[in-house]
PDB file of N, CA and C in Angstrom:
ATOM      1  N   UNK A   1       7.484  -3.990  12.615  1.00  0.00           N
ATOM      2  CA  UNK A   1       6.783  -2.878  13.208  1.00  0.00           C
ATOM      3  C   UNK A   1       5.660  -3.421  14.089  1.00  0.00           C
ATOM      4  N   UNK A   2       5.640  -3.109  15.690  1.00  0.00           N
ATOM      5  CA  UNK A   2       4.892  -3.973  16.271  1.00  0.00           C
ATOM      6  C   UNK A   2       3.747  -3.611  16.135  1.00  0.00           C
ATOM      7  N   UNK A   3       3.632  -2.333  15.886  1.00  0.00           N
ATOM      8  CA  UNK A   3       1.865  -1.396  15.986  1.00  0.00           C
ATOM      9  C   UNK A   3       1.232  -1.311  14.355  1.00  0.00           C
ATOM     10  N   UNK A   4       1.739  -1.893  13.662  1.00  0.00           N
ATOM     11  CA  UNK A   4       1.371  -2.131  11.935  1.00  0.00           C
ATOM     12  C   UNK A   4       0.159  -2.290  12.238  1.00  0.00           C
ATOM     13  N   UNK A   5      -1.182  -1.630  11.612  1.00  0.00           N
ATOM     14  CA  UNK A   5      -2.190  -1.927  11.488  1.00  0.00           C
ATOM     15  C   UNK A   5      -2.773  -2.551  12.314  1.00  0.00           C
ATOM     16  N   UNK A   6      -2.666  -1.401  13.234  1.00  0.00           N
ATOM     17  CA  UNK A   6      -3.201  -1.077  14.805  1.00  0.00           C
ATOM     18  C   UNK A   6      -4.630  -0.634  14.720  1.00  0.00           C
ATOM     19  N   UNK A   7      -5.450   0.119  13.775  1.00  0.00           N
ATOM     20  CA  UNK A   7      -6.726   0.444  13.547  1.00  0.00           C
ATOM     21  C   UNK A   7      -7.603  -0.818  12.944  1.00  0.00           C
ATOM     22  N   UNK A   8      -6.688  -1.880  12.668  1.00  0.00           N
ATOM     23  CA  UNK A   8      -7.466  -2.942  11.437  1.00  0.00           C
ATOM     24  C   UNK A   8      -7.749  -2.189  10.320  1.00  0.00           C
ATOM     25  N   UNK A   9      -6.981  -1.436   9.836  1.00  0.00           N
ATOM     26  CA  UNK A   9      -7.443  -1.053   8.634  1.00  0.00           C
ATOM     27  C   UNK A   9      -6.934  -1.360   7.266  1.00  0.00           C
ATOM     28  N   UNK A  10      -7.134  -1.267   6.462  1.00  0.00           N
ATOM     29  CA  UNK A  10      -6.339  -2.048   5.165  1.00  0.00           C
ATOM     30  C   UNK A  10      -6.549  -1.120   4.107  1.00  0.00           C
ATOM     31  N   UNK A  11      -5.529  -0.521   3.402  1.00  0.00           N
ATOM     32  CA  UNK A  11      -5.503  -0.238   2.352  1.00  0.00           C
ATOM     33  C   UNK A  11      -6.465   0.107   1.144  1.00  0.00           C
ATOM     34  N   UNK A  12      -6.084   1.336   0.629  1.00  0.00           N
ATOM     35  CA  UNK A  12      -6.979   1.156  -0.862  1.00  0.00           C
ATOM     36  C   UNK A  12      -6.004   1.108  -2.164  1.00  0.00           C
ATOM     37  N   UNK A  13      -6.512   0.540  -3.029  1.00  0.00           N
ATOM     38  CA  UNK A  13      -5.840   0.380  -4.357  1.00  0.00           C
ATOM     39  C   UNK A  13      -5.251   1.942  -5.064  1.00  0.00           C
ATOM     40  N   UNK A  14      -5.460   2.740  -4.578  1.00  0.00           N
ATOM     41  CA  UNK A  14      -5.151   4.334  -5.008  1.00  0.00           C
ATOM     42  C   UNK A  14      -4.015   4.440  -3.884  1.00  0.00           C
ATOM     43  N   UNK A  15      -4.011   3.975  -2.685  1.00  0.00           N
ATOM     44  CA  UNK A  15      -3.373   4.269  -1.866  1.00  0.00           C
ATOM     45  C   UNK A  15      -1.915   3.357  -1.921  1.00  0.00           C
ATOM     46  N   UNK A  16      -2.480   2.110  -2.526  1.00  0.00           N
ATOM     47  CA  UNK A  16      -0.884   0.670  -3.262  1.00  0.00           C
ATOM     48  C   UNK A  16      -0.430   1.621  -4.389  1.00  0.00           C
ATOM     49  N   UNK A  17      -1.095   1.961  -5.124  1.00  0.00           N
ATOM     50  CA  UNK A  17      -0.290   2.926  -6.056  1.00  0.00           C
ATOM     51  C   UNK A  17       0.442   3.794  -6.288  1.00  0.00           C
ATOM     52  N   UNK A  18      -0.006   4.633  -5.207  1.00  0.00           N
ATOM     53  CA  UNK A  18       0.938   6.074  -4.763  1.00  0.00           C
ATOM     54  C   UNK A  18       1.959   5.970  -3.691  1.00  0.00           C
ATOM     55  N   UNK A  19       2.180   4.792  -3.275  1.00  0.00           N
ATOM     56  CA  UNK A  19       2.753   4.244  -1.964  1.00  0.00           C
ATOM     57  C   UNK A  19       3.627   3.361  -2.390  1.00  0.00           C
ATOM     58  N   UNK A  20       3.594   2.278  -4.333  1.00  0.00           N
ATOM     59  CA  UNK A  20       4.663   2.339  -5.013  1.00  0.00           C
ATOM     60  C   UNK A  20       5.393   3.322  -5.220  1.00  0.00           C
ATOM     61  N   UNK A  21       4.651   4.321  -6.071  1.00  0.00           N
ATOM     62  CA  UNK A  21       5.190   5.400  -7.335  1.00  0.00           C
ATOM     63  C   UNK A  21       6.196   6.143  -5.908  1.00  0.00           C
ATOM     64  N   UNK A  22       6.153   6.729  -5.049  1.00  0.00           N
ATOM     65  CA  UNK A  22       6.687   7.309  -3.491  1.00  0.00           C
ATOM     66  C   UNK A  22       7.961   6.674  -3.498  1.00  0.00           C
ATOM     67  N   UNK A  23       7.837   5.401  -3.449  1.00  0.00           N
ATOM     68  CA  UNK A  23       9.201   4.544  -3.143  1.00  0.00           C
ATOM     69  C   UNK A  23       9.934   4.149  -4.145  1.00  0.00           C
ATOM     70  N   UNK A  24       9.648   4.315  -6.014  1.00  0.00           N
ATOM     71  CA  UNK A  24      10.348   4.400  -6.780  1.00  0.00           C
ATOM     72  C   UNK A  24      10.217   3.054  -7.329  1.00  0.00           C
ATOM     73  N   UNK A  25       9.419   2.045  -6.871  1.00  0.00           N
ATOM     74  CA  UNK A  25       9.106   0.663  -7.020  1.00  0.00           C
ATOM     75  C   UNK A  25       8.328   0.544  -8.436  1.00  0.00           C
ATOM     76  N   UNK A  26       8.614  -0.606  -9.607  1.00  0.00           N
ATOM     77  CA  UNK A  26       7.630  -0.573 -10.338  1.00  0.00           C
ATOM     78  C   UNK A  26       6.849  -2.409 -10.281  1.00  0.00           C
ATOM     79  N   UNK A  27       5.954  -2.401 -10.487  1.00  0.00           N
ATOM     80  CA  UNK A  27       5.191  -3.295 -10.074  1.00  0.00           C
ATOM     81  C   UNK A  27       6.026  -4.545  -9.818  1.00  0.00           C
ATOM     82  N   UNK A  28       6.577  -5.061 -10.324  1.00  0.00           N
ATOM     83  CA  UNK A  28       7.193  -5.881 -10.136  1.00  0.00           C
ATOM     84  C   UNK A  28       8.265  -5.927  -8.676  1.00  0.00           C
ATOM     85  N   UNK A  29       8.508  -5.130  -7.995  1.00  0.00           N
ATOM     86  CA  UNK A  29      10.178  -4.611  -7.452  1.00  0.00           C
ATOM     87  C   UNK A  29       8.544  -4.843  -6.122  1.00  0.00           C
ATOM     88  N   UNK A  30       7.030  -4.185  -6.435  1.00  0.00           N
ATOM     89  CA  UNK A  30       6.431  -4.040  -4.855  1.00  0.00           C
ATOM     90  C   UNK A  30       5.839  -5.421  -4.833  1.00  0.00           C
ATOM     91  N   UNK A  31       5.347  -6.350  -5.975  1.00  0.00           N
ATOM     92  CA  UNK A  31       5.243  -7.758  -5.972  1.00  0.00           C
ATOM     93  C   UNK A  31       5.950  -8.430  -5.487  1.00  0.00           C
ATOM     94  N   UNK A  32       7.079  -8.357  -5.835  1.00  0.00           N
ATOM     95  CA  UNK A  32       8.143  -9.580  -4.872  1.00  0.00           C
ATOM     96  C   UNK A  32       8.197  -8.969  -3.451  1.00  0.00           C
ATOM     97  N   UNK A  33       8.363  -7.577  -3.714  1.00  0.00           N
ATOM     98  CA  UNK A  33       8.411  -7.030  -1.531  1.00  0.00           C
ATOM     99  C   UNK A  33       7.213  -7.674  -0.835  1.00  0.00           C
ATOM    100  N   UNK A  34       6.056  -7.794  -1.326  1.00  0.00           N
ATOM    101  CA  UNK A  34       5.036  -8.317  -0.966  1.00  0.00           C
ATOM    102  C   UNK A  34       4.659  -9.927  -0.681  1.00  0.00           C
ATOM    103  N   UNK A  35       5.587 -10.695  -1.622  1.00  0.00           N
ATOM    104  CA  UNK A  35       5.439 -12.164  -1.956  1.00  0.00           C
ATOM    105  C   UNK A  35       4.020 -12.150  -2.744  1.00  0.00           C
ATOM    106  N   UNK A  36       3.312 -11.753  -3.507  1.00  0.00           N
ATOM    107  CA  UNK A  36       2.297 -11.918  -4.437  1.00  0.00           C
ATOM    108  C   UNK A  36       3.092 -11.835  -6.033  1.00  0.00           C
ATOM    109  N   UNK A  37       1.704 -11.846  -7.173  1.00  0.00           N
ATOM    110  CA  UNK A  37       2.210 -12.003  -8.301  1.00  0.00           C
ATOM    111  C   UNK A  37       1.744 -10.545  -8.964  1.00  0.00           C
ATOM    112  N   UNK A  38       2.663 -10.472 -10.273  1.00  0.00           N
ATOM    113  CA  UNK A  38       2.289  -8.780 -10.321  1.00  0.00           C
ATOM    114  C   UNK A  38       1.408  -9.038 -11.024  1.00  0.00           C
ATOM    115  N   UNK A  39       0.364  -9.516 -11.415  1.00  0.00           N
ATOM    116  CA  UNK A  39      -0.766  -9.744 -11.854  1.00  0.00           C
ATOM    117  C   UNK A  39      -1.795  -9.210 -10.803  1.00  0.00           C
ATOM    118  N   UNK A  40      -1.434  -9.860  -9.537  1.00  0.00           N
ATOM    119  CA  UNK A  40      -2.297 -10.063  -8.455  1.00  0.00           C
ATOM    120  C   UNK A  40      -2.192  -7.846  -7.903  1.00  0.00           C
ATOM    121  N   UNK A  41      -0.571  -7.729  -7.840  1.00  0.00           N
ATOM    122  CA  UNK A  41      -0.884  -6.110  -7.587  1.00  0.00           C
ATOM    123  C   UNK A  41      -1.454  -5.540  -8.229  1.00  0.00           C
ATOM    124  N   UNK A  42      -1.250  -5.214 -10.117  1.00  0.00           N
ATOM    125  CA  UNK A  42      -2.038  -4.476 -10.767  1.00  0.00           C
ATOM    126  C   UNK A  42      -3.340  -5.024 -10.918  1.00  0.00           C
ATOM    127  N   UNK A  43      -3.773  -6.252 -10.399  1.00  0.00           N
ATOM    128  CA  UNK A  43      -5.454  -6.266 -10.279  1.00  0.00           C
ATOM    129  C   UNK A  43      -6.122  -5.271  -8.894  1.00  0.00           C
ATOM    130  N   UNK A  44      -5.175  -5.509  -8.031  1.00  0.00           N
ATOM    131  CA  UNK A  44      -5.734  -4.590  -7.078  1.00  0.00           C
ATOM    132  C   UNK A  44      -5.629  -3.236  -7.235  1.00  0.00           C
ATOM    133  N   UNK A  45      -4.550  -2.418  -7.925  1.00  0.00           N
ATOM    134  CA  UNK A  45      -4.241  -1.238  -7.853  1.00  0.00           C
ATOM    135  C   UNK A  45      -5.614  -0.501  -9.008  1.00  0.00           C
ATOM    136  N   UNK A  46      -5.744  -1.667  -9.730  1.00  0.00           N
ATOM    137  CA  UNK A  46      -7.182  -1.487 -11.245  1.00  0.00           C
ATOM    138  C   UNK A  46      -8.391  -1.429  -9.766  1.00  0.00           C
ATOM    139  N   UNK A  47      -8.385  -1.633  -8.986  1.00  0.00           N
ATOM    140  CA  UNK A  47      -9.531  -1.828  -7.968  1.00  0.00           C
ATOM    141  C   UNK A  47     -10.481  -2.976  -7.589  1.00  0.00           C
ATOM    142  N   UNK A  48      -9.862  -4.175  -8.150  1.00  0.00           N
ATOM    143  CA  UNK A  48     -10.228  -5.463  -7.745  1.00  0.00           C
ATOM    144  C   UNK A  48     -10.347  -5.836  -6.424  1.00  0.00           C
ATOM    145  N   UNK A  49     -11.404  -6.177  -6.232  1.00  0.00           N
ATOM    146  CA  UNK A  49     -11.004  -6.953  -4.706  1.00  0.00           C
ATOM    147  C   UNK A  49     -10.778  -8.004  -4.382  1.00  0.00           C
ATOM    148  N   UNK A  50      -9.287  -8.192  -3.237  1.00  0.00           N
ATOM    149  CA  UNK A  50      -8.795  -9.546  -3.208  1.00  0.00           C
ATOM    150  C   UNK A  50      -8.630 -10.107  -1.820  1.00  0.00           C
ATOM    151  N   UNK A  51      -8.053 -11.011  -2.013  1.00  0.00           N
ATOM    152  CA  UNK A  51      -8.550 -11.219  -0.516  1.00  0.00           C
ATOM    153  C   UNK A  51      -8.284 -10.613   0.699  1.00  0.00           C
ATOM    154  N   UNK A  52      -8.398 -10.286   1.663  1.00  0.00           N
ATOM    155  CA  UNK A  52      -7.959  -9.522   2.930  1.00  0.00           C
ATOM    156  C   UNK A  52      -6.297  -9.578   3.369  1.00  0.00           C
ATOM    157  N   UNK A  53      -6.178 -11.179   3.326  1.00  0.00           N
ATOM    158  CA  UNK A  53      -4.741 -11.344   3.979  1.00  0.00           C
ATOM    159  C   UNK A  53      -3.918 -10.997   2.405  1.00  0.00           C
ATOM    160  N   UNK A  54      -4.006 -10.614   1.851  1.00  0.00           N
ATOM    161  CA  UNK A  54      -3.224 -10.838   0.379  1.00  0.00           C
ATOM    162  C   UNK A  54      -2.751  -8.921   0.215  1.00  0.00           C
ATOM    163  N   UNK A  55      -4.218  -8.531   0.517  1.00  0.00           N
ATOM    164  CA  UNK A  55      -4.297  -6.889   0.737  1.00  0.00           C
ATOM    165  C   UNK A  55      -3.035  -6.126   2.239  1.00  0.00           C
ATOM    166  N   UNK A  56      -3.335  -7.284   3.253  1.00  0.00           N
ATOM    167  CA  UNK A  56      -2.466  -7.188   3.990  1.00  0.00           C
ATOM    168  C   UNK A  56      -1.013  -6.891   3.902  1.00  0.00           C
ATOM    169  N   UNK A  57      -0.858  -8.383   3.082  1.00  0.00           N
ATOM    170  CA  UNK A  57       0.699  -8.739   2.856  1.00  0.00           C
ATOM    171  C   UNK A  57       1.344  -7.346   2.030  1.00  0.00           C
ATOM    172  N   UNK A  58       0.363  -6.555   0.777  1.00  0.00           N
ATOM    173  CA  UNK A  58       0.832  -5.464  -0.048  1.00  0.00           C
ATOM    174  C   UNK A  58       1.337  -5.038   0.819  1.00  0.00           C
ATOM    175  N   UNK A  59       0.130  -4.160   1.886  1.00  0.00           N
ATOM    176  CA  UNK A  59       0.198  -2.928   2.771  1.00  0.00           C
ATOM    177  C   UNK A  59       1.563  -3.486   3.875  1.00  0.00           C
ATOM    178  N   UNK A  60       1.854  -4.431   4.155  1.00  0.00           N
ATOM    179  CA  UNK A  60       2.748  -4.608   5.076  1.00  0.00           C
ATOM    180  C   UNK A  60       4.272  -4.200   4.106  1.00  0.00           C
ATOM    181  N   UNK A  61       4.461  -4.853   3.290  1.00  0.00           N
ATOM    182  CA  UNK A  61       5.637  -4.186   2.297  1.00  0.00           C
ATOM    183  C   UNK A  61       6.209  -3.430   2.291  1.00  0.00           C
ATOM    184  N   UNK A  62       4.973  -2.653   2.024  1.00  0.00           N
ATOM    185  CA  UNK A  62       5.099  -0.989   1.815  1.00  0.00           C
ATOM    186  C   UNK A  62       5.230  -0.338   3.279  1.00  0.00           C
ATOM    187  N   UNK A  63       4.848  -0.206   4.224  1.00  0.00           N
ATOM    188  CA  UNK A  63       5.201  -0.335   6.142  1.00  0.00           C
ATOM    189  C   UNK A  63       6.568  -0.978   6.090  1.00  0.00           C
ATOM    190  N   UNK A  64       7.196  -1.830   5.714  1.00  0.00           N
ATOM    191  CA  UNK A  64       8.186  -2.428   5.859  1.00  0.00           C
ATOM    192  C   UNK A  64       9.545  -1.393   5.217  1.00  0.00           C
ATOM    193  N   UNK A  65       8.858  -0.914   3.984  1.00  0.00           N
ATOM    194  CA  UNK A  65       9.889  -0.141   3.506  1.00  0.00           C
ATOM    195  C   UNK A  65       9.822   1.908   3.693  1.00  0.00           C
ATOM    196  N   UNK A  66       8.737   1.548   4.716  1.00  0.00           N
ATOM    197  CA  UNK A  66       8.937   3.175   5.527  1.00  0.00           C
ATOM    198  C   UNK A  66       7.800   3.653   4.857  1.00  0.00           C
ATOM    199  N   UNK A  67       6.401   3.473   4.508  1.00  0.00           N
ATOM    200  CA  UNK A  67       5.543   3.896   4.019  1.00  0.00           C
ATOM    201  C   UNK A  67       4.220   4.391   5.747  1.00  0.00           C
ATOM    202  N   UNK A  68       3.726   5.058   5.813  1.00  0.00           N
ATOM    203  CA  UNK A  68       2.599   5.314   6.799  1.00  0.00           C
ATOM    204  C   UNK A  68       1.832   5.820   6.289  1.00  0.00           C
ATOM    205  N   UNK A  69       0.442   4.455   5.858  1.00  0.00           N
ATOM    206  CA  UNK A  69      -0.554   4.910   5.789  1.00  0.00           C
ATOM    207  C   UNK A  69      -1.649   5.921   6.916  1.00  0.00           C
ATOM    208  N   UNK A  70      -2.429   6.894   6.194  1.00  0.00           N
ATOM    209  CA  UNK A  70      -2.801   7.688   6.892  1.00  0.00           C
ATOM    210  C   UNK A  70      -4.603   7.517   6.330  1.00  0.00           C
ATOM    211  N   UNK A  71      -5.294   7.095   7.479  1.00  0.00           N
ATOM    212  CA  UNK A  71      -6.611   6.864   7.036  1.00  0.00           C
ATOM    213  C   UNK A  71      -7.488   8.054   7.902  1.00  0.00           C
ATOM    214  N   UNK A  72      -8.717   7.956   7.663  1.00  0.00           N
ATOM    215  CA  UNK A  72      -9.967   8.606   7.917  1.00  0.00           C
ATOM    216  C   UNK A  72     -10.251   9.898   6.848  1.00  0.00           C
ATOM    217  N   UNK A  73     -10.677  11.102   6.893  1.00  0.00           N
ATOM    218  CA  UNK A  73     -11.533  11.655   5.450  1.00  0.00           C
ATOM    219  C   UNK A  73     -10.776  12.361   4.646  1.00  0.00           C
ATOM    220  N   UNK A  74      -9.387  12.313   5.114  1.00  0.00           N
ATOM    221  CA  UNK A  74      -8.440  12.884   3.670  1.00  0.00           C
ATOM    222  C   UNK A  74      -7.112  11.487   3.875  1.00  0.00           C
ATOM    223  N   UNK A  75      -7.570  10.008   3.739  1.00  0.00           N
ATOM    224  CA  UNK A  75      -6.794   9.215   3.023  1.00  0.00           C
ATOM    225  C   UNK A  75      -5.732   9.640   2.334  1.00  0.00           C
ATOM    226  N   UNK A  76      -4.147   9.229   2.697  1.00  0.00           N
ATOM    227  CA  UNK A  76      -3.381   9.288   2.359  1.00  0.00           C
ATOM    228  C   UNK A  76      -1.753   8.445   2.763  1.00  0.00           C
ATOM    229  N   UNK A  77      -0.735   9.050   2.287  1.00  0.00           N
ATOM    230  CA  UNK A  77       0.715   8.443   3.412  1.00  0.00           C
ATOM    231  C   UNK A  77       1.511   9.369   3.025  1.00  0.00           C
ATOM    232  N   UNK A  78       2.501   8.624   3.873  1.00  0.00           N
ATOM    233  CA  UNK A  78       3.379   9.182   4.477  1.00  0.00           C
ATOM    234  C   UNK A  78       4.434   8.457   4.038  1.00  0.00           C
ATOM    235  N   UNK A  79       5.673   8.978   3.367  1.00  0.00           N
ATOM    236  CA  UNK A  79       7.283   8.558   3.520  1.00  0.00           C
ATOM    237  C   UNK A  79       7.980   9.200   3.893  1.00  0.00           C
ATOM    238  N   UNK A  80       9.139   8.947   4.231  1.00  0.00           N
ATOM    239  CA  UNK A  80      10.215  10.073   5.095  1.00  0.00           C
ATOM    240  C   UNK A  80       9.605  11.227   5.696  1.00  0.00           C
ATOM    241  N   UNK A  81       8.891  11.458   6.289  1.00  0.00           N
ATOM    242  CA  UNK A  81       7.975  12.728   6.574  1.00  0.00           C
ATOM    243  C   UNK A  81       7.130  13.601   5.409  1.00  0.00           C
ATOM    244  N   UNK A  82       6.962  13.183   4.314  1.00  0.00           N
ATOM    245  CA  UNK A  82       6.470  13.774   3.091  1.00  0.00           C
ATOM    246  C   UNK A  82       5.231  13.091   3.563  1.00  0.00           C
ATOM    247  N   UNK A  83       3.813  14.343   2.889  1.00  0.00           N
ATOM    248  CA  UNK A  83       2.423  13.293   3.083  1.00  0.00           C
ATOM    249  C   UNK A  83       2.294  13.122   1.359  1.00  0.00           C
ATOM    250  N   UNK A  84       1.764  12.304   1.007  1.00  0.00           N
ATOM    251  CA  UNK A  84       0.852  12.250  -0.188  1.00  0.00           C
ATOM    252  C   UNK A  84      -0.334  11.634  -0.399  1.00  0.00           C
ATOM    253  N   UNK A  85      -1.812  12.880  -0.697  1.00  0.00           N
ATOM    254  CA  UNK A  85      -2.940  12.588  -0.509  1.00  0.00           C
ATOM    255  C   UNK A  85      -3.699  11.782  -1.480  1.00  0.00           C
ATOM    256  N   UNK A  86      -4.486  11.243  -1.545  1.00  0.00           N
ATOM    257  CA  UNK A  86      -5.145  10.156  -2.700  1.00  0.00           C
ATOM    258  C   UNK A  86      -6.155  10.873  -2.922  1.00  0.00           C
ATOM    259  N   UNK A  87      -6.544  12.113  -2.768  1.00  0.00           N
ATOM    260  CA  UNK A  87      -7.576  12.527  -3.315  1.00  0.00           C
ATOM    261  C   UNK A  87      -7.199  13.327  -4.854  1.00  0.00           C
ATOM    262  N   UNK A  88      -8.303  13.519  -5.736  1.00  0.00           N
ATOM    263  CA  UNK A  88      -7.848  13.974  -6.747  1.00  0.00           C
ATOM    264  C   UNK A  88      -8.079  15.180  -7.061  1.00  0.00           C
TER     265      UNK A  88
END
């Protein structure tokens, strides 16, 4: 996707979560899509912060497998045309 994270923006750990659970992925299945360890996802999805390019690699995954994140004051995405919001 040539325009992937075209704003510089990166992901939130509420937003890796619901952007698994969407695609039917369980931690393990979005760890390997990602090349990280599922240690390393469920530390981020708990709200750890890790490193930038690592946060990247998640969010690219999930873009890879038809996910569109949707940022500014109602945070959320997008699959197949469905939105789902991260607010609670």
């Amino acid at each position: 996707m040539a325009d992937r994270n075209r704003n510089n923006r990166t992901i939130a750990a509420r937003q890796s979560k619901i952007a698994r659970m969407a695609l039917g992925w369980r931690v393990g299945d979005a760890a390997e899509a990602a090349q990280v360890a599922r240690g390393t996802l469920l530390r981020f999805e708990a709200g750890e912060a890790l490193m930038p390019r690592t946060v990247l690699a998640i969010q690219r995954a999930y873009e890879d497998a038809g996910i569109e994140f949707l940022f500014g004051p109602a945070p959320g995405l997008r699959v197949h045309g469905r939105h789902f919001a991260t607010r609670r």
